[in-house]
N, C-alpha and C. Protein backbone atom coordinates (compact mmCIF):
# COMPACT_ATOMS: atom_id res chain seq x y z
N UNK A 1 16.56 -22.35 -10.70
CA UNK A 1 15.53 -22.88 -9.84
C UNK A 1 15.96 -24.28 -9.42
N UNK A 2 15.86 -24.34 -8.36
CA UNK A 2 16.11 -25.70 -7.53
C UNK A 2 14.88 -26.39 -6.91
N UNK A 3 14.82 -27.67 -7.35
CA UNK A 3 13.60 -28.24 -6.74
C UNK A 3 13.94 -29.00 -5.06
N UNK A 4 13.49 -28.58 -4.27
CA UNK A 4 13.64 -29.20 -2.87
C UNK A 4 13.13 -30.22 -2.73
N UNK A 5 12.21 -30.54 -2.93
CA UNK A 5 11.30 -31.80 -2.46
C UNK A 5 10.07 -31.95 -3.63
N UNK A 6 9.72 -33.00 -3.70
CA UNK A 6 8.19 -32.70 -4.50
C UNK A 6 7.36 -32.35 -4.21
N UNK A 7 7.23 -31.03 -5.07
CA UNK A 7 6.02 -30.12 -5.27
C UNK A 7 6.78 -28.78 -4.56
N UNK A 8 8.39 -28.93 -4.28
CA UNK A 8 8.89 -27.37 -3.75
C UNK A 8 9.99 -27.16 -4.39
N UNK A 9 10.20 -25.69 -4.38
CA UNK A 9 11.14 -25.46 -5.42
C UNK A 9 11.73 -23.88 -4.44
N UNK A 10 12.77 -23.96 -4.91
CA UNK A 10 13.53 -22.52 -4.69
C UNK A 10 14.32 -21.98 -5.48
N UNK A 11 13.98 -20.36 -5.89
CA UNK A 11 14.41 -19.62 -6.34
C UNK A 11 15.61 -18.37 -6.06
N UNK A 12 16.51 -18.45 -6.37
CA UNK A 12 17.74 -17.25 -5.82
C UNK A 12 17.73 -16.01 -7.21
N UNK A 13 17.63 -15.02 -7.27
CA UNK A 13 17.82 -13.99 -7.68
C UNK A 13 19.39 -14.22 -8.37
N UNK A 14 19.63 -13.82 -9.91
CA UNK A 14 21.15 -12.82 -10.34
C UNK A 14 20.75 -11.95 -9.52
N UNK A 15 22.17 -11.20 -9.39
CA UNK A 15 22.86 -10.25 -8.87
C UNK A 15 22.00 -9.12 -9.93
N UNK A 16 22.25 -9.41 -11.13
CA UNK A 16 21.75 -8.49 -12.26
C UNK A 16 20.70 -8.59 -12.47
N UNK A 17 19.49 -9.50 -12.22
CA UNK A 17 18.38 -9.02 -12.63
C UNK A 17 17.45 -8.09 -11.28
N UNK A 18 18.25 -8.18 -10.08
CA UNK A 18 17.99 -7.40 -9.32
C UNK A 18 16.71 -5.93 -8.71
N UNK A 19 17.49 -5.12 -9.84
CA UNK A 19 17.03 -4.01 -9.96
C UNK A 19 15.90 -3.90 -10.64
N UNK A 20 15.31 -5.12 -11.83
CA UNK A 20 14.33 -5.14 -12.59
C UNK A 20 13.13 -5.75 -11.79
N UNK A 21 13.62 -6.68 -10.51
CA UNK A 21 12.48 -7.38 -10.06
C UNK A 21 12.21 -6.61 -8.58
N UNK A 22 12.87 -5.31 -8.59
CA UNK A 22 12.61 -4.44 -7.37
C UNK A 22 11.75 -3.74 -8.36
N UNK A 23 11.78 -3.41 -9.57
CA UNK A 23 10.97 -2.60 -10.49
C UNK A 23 9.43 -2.86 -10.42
N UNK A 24 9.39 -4.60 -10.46
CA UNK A 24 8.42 -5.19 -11.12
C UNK A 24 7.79 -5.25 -9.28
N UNK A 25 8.11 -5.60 -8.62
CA UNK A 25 7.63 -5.92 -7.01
C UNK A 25 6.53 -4.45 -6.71
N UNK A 26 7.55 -3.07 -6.94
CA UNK A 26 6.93 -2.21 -6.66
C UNK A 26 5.71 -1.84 -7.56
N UNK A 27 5.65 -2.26 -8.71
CA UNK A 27 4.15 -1.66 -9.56
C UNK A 27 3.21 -3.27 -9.34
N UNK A 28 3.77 -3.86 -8.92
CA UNK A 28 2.82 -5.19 -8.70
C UNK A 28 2.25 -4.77 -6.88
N UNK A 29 2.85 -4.01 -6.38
CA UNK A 29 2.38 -3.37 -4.53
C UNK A 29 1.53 -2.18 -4.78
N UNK A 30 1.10 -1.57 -6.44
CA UNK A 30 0.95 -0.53 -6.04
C UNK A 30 -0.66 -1.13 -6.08
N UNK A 31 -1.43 -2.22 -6.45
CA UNK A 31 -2.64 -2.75 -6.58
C UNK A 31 -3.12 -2.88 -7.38
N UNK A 32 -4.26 -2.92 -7.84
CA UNK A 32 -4.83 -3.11 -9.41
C UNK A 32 -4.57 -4.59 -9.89
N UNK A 33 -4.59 -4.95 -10.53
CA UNK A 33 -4.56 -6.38 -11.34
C UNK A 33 -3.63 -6.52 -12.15
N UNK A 34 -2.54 -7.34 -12.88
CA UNK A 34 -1.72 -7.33 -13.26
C UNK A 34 -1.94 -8.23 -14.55
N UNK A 35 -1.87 -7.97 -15.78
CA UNK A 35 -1.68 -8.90 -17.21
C UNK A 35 -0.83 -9.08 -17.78
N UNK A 36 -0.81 -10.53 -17.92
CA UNK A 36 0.15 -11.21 -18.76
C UNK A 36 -0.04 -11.34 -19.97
N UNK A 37 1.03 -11.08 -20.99
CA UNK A 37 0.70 -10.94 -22.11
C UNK A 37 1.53 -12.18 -22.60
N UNK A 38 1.26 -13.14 -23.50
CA UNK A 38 1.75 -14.24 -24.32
C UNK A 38 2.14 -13.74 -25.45
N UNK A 39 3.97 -14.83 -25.68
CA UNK A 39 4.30 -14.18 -26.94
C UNK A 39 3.68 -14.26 -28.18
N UNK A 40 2.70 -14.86 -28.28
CA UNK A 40 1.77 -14.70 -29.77
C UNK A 40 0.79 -13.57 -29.47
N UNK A 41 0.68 -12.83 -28.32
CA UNK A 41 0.30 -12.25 -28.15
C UNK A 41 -0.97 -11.99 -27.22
N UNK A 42 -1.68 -13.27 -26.88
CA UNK A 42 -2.63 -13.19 -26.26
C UNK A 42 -2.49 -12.77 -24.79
N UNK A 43 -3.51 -12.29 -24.23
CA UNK A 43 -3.80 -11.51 -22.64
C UNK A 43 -4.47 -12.33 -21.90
N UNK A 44 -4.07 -12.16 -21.18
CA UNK A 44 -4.54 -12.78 -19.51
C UNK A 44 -4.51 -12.10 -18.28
N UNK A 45 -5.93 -11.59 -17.63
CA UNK A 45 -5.45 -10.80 -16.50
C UNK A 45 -5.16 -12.14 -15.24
N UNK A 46 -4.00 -11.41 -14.46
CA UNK A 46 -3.59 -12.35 -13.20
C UNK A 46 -4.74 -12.77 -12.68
N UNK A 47 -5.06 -13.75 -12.14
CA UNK A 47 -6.14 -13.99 -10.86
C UNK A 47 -5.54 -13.16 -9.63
N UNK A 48 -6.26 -13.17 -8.28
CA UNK A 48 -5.66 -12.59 -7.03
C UNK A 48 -4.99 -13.33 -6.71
N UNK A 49 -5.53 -14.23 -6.58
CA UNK A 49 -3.78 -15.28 -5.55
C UNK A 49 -2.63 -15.13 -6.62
N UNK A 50 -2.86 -15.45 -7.65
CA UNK A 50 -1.61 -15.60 -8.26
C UNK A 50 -0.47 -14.03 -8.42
N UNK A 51 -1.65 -13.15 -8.42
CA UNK A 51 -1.10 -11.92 -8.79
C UNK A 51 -0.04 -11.46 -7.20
N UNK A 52 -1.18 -11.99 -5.72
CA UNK A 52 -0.15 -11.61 -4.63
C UNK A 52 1.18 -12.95 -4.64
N UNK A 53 1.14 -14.05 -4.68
CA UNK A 53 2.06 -14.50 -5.06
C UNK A 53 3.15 -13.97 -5.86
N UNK A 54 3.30 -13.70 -7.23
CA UNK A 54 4.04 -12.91 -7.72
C UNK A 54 4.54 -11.74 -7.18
N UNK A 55 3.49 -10.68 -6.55
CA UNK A 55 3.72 -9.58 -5.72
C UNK A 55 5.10 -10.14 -4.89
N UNK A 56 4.74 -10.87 -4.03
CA UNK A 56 5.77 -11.20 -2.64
C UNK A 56 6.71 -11.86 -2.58
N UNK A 57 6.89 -12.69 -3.87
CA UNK A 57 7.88 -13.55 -4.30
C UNK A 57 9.41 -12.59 -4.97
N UNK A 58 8.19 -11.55 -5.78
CA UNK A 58 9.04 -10.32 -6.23
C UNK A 58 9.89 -9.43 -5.15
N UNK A 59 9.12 -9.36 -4.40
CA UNK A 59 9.37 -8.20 -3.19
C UNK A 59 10.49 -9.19 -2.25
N UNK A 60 10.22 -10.14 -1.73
CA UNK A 60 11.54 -10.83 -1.14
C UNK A 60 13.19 -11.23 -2.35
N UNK A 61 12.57 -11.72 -3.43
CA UNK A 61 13.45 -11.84 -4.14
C UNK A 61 14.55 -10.07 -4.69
N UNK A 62 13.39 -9.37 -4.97
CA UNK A 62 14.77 -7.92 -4.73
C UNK A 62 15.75 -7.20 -3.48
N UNK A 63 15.12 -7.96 -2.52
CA UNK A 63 15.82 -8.00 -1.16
C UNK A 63 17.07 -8.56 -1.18
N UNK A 64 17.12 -9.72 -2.20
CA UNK A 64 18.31 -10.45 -2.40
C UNK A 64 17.68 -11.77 -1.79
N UNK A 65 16.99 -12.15 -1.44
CA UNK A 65 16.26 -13.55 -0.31
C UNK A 65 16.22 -14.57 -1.36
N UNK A 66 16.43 -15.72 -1.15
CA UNK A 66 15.65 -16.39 -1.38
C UNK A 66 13.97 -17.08 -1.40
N UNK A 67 13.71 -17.54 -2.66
CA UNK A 67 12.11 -17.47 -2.35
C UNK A 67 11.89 -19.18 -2.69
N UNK A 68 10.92 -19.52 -1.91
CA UNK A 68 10.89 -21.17 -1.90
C UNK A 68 9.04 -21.43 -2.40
N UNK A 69 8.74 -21.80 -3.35
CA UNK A 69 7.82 -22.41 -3.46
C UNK A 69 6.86 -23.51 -3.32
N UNK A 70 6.13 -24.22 -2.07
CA UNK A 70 6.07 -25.34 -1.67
C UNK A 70 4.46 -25.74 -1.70
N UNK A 71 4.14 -26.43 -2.73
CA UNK A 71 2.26 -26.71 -2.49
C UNK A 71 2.21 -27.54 -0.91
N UNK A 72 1.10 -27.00 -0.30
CA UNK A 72 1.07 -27.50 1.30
C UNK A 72 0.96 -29.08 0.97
N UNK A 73 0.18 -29.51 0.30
CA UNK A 73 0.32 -31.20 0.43
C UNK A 73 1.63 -31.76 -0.21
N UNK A 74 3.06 -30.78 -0.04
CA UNK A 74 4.00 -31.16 -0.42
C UNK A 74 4.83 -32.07 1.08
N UNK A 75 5.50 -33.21 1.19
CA UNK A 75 6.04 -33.75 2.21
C UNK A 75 7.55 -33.22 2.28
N UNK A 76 8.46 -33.71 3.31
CA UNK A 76 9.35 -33.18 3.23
C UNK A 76 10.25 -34.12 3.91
N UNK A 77 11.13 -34.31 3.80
CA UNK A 77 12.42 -35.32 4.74
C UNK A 77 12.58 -34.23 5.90
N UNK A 78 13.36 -34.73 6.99
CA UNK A 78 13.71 -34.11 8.19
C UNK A 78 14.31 -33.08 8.47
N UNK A 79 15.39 -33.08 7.75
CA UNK A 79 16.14 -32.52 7.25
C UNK A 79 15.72 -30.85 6.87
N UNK A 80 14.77 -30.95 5.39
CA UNK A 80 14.37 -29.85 5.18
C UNK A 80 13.30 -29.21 6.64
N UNK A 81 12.49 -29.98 6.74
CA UNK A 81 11.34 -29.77 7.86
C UNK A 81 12.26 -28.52 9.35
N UNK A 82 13.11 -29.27 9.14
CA UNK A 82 14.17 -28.85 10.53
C UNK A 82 14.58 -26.83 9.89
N UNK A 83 14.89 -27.34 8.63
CA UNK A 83 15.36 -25.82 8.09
C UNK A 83 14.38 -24.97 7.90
N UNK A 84 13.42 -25.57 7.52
CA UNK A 84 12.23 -24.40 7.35
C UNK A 84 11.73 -23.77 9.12
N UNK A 85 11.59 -25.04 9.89
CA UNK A 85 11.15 -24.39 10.97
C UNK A 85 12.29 -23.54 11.67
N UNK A 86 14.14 -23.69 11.30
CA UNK A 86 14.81 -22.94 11.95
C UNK A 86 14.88 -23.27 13.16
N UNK A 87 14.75 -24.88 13.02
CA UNK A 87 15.39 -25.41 14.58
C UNK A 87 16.40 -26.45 14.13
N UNK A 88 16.92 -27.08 14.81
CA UNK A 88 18.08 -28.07 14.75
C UNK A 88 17.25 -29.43 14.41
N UNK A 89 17.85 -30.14 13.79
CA UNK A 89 17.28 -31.52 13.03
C UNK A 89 17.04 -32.94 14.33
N UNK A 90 17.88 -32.73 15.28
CA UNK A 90 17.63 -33.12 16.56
C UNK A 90 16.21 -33.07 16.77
N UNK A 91 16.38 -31.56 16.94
CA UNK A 91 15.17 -31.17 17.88
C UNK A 91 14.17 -31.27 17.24
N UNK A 92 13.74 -31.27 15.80
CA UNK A 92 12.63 -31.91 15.22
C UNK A 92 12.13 -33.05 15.24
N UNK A 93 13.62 -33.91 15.28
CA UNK A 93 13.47 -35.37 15.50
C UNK A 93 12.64 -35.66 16.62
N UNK A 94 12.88 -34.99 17.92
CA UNK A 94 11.97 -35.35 19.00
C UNK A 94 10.26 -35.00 18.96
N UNK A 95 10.63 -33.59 18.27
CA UNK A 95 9.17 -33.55 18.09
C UNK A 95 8.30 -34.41 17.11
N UNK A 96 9.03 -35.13 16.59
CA UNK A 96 8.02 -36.01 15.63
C UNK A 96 8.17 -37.44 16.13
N UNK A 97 8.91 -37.70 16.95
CA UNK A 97 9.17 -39.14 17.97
C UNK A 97 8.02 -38.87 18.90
N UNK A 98 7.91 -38.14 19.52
CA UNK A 98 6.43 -37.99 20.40
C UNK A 98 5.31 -37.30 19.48
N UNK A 99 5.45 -36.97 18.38
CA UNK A 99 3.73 -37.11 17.90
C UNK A 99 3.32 -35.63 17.87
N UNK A 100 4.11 -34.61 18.16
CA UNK A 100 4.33 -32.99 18.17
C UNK A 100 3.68 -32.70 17.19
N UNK A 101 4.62 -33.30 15.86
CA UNK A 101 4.45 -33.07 14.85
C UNK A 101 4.05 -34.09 14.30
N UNK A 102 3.18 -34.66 13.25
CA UNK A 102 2.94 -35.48 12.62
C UNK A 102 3.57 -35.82 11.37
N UNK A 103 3.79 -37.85 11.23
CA UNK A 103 5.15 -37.66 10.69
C UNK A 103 4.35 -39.31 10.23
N UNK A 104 5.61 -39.66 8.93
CA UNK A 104 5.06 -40.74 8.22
C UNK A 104 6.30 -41.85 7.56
N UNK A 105 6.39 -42.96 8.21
CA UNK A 105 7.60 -43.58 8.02
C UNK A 105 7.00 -44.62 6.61
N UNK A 106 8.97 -44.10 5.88
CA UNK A 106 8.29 -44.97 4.83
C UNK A 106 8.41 -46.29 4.39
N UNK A 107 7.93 -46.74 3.58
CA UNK A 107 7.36 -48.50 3.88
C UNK A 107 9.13 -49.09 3.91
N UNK A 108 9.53 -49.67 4.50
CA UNK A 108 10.29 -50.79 4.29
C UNK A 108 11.53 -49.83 4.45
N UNK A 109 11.28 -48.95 5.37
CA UNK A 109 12.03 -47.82 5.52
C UNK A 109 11.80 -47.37 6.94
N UNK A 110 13.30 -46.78 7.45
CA UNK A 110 13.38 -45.98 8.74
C UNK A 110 13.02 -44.41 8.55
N UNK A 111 13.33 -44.21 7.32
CA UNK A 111 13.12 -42.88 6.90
C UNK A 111 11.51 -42.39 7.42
N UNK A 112 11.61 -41.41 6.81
CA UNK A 112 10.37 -40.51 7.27
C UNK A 112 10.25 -39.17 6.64
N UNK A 113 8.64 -39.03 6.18
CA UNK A 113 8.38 -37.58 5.84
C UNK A 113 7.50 -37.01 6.45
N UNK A 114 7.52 -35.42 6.29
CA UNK A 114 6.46 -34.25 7.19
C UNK A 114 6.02 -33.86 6.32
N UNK A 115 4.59 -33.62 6.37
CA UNK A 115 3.56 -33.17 5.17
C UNK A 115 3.72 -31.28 5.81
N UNK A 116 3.73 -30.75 4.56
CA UNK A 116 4.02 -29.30 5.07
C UNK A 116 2.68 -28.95 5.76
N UNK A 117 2.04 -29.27 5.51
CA UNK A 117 0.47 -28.33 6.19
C UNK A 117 0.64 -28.85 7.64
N UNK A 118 0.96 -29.75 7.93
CA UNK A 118 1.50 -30.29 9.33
C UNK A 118 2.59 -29.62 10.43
N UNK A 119 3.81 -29.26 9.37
CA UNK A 119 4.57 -28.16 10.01
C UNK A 119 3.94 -26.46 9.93
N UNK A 120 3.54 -26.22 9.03
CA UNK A 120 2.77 -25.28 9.12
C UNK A 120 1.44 -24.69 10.32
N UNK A 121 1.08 -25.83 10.66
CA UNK A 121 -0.01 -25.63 11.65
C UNK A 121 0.83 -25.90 13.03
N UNK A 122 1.77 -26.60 13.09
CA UNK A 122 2.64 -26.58 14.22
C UNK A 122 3.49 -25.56 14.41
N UNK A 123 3.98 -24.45 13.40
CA UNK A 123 4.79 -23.06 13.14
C UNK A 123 3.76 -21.99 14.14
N UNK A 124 2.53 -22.37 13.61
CA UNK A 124 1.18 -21.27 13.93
C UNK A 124 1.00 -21.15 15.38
N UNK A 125 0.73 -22.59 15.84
CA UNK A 125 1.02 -23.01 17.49
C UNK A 125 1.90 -22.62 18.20
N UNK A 126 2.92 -22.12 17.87
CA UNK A 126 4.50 -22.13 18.23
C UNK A 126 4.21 -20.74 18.18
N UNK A 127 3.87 -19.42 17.23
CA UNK A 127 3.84 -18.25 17.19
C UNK A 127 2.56 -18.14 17.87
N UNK A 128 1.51 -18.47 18.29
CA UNK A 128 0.51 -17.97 19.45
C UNK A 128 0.73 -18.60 20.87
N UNK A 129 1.86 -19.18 21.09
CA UNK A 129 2.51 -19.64 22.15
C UNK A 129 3.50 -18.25 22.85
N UNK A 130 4.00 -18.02 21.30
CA UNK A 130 4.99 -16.92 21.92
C UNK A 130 4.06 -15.46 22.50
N UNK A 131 3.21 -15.23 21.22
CA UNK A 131 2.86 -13.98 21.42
C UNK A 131 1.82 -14.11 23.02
N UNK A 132 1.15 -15.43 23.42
CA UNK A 132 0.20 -14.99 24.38
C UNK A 132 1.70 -14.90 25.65
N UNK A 133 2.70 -15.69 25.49
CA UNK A 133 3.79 -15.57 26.92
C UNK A 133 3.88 -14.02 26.61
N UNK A 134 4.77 -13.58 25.36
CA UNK A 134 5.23 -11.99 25.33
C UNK A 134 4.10 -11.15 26.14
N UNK A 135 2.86 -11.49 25.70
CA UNK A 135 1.73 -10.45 26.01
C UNK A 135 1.75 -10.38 27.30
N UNK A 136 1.90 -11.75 28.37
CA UNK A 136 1.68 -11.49 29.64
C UNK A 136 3.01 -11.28 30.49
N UNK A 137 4.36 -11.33 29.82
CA UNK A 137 5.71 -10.16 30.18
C UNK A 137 4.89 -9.19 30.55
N UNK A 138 4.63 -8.37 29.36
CA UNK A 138 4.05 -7.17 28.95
C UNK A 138 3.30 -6.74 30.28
N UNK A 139 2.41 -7.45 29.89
CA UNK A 139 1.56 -6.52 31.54
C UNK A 139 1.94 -7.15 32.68
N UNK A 140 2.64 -7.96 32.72
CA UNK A 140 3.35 -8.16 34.18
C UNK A 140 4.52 -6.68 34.51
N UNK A 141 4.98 -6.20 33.33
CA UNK A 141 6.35 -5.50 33.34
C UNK A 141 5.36 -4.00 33.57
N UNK A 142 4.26 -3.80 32.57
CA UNK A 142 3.05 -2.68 32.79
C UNK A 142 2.85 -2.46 34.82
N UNK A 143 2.29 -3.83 34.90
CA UNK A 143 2.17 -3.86 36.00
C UNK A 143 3.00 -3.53 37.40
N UNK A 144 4.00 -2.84 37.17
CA UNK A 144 5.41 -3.06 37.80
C UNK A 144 6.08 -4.50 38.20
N UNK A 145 6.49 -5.32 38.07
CA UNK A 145 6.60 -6.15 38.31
C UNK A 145 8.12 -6.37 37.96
N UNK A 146 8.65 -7.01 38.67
CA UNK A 146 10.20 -7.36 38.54
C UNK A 146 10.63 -8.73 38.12
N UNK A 147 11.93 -9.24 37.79
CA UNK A 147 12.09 -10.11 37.74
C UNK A 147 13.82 -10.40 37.91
């Protein structure tokens, strides 16, 4: 486990434990509630969030993926911000030079961090941007329409 930033962390799969956490993904998808048992023995049933957490963390991690754990009021340098959104560190840069994204320079410092719930709600914007353009391709192309 690798910690990214504070309060995020990422996880990579062995090669070998593989097959056990494709095991565990699929009876954690099949529903029901899931218990943890402590080695002195005591029980605990999962809560829901925690239990789909585990679910999906499992299910990407037997894929072979990496899985990243990040509490939203976690901040982030540019850098990461740029990788998570899967754009170029440039091009983040601009968006947080004009105010796109909201961004926080630190004291006595040029540096700067992005609070994840910030990129997150700017990710969301960005995917109902796409889907309302795709939608109106769509019935432009429905419509016969050329281009």
């Amino acid at each position: 486990m690798a910690q990214l930033a504070a309060g995020a962390f990422e996880v990579e799969v062995d090669e070998s434990e593989r097959e056990r956490i494709a095991a565990l993904a699929r009876l954690l998808g099949e529903g029901g509630r899931a218990t943890l048992t402590m080695p002195e023995g005591k029980r605990m049933e999962l809560p829901a969030a925690l239990h789909q957490l585990v679910a999906r963390g499992a299910a990407e991690l037997s894929l072979g993926r990496r899985v990243a754990l990040v509490a939203s009021a976690a901040e982030l340098t540019p850098n990461q911000a740029a990788k998570l959104l899967g754009v170029s560190r440039p091009f983040l840069v601009r968006l947080l030079d004009d105010e796109t994204i909201p961004s926080r320079r630190l004291e006595s410092s040029r540096h700067r961090r992005v609070r994840l719930e910030d990129l997150l709600a700017f990710d969301q914007q960005r995917q109902a941007r796409r889907a309302g353009i795709n939608q109106i391709i769509d019935e432009a192309l429905d419509a016969g329409a050329t281009y």
